[in-house]
PDB file of N, CA and C in Angstrom:
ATOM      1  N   UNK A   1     -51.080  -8.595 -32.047  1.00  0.00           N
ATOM      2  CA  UNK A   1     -51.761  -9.562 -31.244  1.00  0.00           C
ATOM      3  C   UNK A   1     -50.877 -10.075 -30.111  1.00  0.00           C
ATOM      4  N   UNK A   2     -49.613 -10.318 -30.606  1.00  0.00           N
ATOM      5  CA  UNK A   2     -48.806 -11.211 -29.885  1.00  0.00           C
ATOM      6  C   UNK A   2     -48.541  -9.932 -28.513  1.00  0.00           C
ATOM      7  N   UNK A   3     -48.655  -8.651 -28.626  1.00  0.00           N
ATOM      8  CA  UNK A   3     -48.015  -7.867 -27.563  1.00  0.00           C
ATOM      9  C   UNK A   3     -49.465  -7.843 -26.534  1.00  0.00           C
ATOM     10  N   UNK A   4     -50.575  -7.625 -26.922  1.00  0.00           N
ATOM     11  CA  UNK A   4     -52.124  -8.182 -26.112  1.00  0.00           C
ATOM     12  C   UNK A   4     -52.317  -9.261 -25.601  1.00  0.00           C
ATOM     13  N   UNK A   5     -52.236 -10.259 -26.281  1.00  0.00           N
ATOM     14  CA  UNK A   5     -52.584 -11.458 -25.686  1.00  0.00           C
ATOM     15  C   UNK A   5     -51.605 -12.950 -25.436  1.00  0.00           C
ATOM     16  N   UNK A   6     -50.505 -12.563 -25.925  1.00  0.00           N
ATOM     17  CA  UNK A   6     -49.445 -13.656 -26.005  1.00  0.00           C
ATOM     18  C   UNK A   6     -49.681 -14.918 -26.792  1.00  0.00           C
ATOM     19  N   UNK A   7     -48.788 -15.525 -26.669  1.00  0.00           N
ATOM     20  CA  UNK A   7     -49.052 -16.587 -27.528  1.00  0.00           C
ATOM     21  C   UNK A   7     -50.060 -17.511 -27.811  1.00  0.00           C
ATOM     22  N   UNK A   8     -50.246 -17.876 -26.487  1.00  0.00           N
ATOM     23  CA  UNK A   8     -51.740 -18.847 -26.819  1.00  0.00           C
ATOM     24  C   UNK A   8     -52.757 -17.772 -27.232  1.00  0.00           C
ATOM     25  N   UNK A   9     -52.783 -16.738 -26.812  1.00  0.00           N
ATOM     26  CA  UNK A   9     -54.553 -15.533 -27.138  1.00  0.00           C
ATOM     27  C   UNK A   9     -54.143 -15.732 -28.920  1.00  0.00           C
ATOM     28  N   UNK A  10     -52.825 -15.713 -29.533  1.00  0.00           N
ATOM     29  CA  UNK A  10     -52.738 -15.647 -30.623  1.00  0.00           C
ATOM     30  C   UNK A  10     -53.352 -17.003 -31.586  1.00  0.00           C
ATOM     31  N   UNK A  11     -52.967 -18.252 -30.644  1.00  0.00           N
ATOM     32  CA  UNK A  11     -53.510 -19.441 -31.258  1.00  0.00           C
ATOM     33  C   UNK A  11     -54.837 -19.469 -31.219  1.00  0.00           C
ATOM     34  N   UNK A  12     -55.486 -19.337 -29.563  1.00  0.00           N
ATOM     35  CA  UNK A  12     -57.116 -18.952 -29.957  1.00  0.00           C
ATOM     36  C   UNK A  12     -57.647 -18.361 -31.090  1.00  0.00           C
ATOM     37  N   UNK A  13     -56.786 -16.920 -30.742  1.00  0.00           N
ATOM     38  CA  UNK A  13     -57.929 -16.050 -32.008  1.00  0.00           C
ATOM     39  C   UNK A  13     -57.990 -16.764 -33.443  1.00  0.00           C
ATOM     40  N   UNK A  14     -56.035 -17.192 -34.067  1.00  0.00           N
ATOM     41  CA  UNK A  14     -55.976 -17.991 -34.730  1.00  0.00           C
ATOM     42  C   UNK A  14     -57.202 -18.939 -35.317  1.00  0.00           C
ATOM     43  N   UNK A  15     -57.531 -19.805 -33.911  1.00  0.00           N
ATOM     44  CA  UNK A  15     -58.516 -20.794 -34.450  1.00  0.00           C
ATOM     45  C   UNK A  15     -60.015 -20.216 -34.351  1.00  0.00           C
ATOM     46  N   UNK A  16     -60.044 -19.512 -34.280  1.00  0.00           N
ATOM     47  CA  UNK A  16     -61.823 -18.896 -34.488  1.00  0.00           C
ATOM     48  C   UNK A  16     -61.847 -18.106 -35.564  1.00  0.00           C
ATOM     49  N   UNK A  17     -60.431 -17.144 -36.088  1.00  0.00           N
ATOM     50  CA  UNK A  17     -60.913 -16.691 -36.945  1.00  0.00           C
ATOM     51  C   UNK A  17     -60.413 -17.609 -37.953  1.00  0.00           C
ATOM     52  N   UNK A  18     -59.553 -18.428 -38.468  1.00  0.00           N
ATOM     53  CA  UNK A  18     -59.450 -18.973 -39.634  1.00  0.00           C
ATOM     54  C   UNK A  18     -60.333 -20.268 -39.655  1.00  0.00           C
ATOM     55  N   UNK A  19     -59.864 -21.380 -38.965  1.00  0.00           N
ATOM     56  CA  UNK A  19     -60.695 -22.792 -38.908  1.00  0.00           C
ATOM     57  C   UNK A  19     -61.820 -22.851 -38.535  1.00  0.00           C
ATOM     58  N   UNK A  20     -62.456 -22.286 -37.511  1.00  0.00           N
ATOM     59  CA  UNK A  20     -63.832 -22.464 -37.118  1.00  0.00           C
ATOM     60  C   UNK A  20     -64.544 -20.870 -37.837  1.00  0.00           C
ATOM     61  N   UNK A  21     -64.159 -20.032 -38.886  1.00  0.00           N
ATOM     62  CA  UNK A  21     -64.711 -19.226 -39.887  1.00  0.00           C
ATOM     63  C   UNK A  21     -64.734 -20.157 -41.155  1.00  0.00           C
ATOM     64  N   UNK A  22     -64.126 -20.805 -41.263  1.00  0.00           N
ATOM     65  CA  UNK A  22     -63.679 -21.794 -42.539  1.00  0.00           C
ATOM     66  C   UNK A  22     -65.707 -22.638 -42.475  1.00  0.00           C
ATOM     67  N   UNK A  23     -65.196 -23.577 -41.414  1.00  0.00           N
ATOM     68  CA  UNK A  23     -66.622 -23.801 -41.390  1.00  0.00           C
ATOM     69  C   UNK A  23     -67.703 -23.625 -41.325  1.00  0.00           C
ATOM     70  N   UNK A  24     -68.312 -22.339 -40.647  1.00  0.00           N
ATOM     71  CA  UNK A  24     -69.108 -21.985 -40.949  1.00  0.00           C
ATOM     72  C   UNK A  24     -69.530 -21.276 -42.349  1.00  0.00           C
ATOM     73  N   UNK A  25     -68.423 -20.993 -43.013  1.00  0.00           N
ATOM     74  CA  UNK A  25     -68.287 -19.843 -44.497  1.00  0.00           C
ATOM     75  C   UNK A  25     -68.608 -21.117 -45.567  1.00  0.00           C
ATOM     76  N   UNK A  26     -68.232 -22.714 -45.075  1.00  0.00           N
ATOM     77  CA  UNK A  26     -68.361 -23.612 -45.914  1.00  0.00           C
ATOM     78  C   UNK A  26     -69.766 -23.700 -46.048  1.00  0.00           C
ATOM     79  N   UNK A  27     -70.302 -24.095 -44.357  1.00  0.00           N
ATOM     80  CA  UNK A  27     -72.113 -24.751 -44.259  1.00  0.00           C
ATOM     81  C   UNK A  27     -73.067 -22.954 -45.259  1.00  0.00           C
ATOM     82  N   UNK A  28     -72.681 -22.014 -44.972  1.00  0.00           N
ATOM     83  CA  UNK A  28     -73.634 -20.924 -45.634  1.00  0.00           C
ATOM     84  C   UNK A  28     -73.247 -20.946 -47.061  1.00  0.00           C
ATOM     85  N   UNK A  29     -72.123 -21.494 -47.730  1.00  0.00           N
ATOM     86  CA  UNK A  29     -71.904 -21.561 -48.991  1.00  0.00           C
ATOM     87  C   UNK A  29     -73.043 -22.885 -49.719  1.00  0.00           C
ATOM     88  N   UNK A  30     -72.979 -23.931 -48.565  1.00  0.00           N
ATOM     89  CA  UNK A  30     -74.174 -25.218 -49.435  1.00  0.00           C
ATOM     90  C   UNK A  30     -75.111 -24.656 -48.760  1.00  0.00           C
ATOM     91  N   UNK A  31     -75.646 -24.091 -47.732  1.00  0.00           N
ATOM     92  CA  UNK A  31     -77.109 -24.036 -47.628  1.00  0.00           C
ATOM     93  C   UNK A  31     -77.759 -22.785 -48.893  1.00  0.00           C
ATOM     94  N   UNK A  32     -76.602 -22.174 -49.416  1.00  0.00           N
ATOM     95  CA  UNK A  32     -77.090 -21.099 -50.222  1.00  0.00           C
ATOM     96  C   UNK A  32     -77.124 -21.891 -51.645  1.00  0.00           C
ATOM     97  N   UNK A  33     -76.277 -23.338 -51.583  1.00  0.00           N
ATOM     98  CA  UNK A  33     -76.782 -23.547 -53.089  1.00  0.00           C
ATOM     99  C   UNK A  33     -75.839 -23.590 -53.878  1.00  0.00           C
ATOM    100  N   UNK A  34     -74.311 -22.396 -53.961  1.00  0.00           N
ATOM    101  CA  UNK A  34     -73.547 -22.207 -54.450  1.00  0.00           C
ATOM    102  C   UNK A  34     -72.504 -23.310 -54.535  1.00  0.00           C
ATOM    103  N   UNK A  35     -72.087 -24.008 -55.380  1.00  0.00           N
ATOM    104  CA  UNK A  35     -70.804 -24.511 -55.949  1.00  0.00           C
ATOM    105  C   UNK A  35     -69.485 -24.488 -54.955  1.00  0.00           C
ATOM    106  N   UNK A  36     -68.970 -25.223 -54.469  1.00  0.00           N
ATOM    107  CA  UNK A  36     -67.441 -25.189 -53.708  1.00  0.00           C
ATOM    108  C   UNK A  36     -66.743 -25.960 -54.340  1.00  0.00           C
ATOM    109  N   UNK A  37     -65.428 -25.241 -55.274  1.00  0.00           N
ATOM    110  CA  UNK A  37     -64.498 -25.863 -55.365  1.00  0.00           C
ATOM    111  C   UNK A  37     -63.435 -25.826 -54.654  1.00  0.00           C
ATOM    112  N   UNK A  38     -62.653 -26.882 -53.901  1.00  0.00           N
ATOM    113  CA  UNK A  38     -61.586 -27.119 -53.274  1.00  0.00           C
ATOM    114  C   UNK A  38     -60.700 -27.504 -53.786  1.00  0.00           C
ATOM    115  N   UNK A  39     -59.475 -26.530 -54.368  1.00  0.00           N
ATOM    116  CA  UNK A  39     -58.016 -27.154 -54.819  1.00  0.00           C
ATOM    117  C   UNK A  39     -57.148 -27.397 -54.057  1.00  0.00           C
ATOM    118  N   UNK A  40     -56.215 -28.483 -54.260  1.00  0.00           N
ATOM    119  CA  UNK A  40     -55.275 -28.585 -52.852  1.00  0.00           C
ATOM    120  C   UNK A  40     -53.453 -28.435 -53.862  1.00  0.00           C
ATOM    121  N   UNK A  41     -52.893 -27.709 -53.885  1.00  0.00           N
ATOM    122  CA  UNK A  41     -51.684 -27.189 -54.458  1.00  0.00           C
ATOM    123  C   UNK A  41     -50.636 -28.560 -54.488  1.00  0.00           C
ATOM    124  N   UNK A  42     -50.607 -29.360 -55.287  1.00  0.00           N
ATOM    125  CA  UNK A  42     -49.708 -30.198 -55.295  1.00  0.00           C
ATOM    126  C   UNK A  42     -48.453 -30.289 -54.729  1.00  0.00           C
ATOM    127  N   UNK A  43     -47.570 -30.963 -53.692  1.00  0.00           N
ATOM    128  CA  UNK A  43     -46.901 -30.799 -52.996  1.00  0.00           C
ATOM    129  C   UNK A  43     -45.555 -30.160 -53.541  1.00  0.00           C
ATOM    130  N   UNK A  44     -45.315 -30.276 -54.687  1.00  0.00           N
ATOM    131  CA  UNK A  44     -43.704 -30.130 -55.377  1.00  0.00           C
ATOM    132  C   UNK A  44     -44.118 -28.231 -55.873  1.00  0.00           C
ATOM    133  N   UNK A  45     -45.333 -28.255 -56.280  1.00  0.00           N
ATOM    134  CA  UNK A  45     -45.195 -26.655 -56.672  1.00  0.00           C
ATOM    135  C   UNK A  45     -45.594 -26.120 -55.064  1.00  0.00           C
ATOM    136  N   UNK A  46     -45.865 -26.568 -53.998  1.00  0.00           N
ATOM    137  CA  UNK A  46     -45.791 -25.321 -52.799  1.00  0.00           C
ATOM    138  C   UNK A  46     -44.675 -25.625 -52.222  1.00  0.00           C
ATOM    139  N   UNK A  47     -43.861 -26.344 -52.084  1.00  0.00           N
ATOM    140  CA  UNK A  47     -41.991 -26.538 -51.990  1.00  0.00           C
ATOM    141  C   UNK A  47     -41.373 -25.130 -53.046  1.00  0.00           C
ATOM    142  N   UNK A  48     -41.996 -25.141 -54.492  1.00  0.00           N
ATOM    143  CA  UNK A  48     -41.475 -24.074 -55.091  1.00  0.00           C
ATOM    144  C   UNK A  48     -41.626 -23.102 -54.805  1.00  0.00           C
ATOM    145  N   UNK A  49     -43.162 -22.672 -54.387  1.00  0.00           N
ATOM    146  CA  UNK A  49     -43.669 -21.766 -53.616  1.00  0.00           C
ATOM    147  C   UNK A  49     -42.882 -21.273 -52.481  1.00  0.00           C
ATOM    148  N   UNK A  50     -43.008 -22.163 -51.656  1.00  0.00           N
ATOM    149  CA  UNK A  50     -42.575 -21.843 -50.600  1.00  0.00           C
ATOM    150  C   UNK A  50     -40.853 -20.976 -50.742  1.00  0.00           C
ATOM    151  N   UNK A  51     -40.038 -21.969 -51.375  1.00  0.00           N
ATOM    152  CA  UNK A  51     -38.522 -21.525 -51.733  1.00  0.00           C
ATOM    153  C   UNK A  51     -38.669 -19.973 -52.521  1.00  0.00           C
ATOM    154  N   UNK A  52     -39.821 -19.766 -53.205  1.00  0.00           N
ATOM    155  CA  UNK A  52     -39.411 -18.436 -53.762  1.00  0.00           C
ATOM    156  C   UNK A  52     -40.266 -17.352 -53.151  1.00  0.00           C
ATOM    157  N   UNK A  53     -40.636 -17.908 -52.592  1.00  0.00           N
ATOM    158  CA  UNK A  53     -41.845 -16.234 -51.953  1.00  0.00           C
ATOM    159  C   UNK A  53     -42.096 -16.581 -50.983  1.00  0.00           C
ATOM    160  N   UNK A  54     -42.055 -17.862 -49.840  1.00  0.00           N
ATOM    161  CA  UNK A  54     -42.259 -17.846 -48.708  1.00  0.00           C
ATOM    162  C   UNK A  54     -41.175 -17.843 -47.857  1.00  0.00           C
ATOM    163  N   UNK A  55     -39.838 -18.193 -47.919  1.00  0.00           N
ATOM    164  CA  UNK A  55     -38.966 -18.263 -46.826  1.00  0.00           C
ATOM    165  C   UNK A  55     -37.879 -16.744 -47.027  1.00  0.00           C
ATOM    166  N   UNK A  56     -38.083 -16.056 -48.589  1.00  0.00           N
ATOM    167  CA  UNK A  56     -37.508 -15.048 -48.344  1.00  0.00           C
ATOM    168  C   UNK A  56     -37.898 -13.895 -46.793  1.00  0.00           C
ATOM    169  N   UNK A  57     -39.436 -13.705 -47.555  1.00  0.00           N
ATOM    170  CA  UNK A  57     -40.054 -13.135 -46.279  1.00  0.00           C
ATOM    171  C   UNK A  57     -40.265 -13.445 -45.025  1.00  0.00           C
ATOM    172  N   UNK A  58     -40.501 -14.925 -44.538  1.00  0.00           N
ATOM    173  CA  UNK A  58     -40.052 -15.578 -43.493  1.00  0.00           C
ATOM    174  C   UNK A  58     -38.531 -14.885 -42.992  1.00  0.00           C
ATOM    175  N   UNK A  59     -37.904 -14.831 -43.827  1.00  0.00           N
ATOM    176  CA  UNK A  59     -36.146 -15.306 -43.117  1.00  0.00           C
ATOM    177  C   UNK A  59     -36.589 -13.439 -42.499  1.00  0.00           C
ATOM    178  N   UNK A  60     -36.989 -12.568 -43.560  1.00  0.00           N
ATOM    179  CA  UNK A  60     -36.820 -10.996 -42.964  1.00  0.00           C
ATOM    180  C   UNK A  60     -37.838 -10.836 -41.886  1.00  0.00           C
ATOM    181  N   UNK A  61     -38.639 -11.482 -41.840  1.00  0.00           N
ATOM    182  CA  UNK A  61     -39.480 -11.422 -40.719  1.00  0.00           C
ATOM    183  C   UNK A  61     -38.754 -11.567 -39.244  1.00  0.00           C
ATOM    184  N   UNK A  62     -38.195 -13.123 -39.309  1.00  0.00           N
ATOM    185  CA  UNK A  62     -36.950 -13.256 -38.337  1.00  0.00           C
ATOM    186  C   UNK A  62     -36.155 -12.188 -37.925  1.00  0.00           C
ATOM    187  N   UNK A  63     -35.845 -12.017 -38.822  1.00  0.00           N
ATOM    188  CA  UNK A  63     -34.477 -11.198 -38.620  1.00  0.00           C
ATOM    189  C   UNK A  63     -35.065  -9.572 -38.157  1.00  0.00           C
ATOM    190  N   UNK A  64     -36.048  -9.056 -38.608  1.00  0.00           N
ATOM    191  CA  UNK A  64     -36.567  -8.126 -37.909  1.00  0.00           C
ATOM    192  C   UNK A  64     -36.952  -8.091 -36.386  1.00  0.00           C
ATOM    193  N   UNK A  65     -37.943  -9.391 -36.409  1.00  0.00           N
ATOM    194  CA  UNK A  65     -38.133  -9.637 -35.050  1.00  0.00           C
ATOM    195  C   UNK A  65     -37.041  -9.663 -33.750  1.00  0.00           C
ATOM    196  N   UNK A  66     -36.156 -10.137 -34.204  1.00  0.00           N
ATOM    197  CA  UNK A  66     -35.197 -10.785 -33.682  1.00  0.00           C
ATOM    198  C   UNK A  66     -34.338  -8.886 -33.041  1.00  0.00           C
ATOM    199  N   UNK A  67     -34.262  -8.221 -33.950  1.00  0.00           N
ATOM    200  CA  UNK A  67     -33.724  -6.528 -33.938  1.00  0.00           C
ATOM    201  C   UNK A  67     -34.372  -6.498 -32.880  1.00  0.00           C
ATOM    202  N   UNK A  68     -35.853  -6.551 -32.874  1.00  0.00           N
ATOM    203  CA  UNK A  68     -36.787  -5.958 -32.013  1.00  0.00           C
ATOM    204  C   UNK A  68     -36.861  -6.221 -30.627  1.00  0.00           C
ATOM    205  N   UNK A  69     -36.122  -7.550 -30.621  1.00  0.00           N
ATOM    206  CA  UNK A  69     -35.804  -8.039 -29.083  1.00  0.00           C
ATOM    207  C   UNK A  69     -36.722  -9.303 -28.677  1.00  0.00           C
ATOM    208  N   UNK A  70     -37.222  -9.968 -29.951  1.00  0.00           N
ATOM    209  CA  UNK A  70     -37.718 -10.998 -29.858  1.00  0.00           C
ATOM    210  C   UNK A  70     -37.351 -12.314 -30.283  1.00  0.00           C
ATOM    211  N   UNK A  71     -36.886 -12.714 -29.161  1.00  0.00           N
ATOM    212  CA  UNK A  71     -35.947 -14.138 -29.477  1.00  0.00           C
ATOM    213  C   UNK A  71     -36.365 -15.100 -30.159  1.00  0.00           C
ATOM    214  N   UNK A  72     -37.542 -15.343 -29.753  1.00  0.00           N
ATOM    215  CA  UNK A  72     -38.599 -16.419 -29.855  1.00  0.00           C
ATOM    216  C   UNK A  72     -39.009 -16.322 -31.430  1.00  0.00           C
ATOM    217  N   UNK A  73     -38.357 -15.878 -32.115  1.00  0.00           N
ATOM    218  CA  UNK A  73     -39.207 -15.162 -33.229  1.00  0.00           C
ATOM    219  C   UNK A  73     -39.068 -16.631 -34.691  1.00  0.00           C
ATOM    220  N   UNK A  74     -38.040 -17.310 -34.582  1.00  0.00           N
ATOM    221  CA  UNK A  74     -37.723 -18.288 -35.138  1.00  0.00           C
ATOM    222  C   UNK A  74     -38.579 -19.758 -34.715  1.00  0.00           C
ATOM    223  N   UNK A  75     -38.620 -19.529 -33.481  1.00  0.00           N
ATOM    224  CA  UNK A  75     -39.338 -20.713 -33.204  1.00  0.00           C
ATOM    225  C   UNK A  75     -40.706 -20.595 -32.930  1.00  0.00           C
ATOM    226  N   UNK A  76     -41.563 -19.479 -33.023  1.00  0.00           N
ATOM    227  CA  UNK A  76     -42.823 -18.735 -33.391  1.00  0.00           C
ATOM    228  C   UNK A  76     -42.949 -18.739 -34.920  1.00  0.00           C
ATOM    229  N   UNK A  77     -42.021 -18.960 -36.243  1.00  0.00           N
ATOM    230  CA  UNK A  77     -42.216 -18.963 -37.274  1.00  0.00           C
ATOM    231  C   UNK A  77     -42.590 -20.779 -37.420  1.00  0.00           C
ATOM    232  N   UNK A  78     -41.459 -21.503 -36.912  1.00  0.00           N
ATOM    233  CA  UNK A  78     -41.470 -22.700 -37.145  1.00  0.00           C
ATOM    234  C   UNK A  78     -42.629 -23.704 -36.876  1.00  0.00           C
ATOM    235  N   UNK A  79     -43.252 -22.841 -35.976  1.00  0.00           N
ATOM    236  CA  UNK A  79     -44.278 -23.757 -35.207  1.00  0.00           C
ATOM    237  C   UNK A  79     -45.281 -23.281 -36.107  1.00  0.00           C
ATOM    238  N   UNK A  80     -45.642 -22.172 -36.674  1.00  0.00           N
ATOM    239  CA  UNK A  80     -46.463 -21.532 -37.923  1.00  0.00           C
ATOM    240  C   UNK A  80     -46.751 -22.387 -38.850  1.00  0.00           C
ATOM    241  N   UNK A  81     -45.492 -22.375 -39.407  1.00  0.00           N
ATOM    242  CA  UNK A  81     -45.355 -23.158 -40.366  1.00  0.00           C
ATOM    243  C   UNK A  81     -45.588 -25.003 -40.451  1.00  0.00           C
ATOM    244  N   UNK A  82     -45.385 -25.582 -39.125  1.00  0.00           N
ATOM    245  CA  UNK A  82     -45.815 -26.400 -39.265  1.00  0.00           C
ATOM    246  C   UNK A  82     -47.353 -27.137 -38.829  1.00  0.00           C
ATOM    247  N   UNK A  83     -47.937 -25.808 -38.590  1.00  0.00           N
ATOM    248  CA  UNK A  83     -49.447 -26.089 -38.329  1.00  0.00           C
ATOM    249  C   UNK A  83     -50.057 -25.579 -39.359  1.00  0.00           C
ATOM    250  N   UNK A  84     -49.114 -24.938 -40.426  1.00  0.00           N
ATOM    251  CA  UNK A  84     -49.697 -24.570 -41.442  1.00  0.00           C
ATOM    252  C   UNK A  84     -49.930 -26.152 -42.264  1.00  0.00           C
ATOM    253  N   UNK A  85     -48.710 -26.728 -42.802  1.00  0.00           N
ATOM    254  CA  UNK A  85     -48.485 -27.777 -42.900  1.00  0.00           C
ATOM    255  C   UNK A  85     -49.437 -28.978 -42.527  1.00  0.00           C
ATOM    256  N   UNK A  86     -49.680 -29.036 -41.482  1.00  0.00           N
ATOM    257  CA  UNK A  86     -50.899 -30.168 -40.663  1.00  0.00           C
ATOM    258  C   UNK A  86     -51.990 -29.891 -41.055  1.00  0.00           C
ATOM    259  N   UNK A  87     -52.891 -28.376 -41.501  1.00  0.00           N
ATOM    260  CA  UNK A  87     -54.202 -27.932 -41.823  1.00  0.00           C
ATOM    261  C   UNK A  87     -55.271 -29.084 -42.478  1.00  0.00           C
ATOM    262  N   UNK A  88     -55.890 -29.550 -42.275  1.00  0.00           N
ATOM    263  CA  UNK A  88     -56.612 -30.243 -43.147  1.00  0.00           C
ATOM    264  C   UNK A  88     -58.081 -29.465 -43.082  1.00  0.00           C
ATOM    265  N   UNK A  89     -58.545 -29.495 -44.057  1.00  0.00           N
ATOM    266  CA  UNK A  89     -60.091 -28.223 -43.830  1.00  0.00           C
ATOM    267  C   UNK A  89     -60.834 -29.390 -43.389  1.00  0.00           C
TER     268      UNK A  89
END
């Protein structure tokens, strides 16, 4: 994505396909009737999470990127991560 459309085309697509799919996938789930449960991962087990399966692959992601000639690649993770962080459905 990022080599097509750059960064912002990445945040667009970002927000149409996850957040504004989110909502509409919510409204056809009650107009159909069906049950939504929403769990939200308690903050201390996605810290654990995160420490064991998310920043390994994070850090190699970096560090690949970074081979590849992409500087930005750390502060393209960080900003990820903290809009991951902000999400509220």
């Amino acid at each position: 994505m990022m080599s097509v459309s750059g960064l912002k085309g990445s945040a667009i697509w970002g927000k149409a396909y996850f957040d504004d799919t989110a909502v509409v996938g919510k409204a056809k789930i009650k107009k159909e009737g069906f049950p939504l449960i929403e769990y939200t991962l308690p903050q201390d087990e996605l810290a654990r999470w995160t420490e064991l399966a998310g920043k390994p692959i994070w850090d190699k992601w970096v560090k690949d990127m970074n081979a590849k000639g992409y500087s930005d690649a750390q502060q393209i993770l960080d900003e990820t991560v903290k809009l991951a962080n902000t999400y509220k459905p």
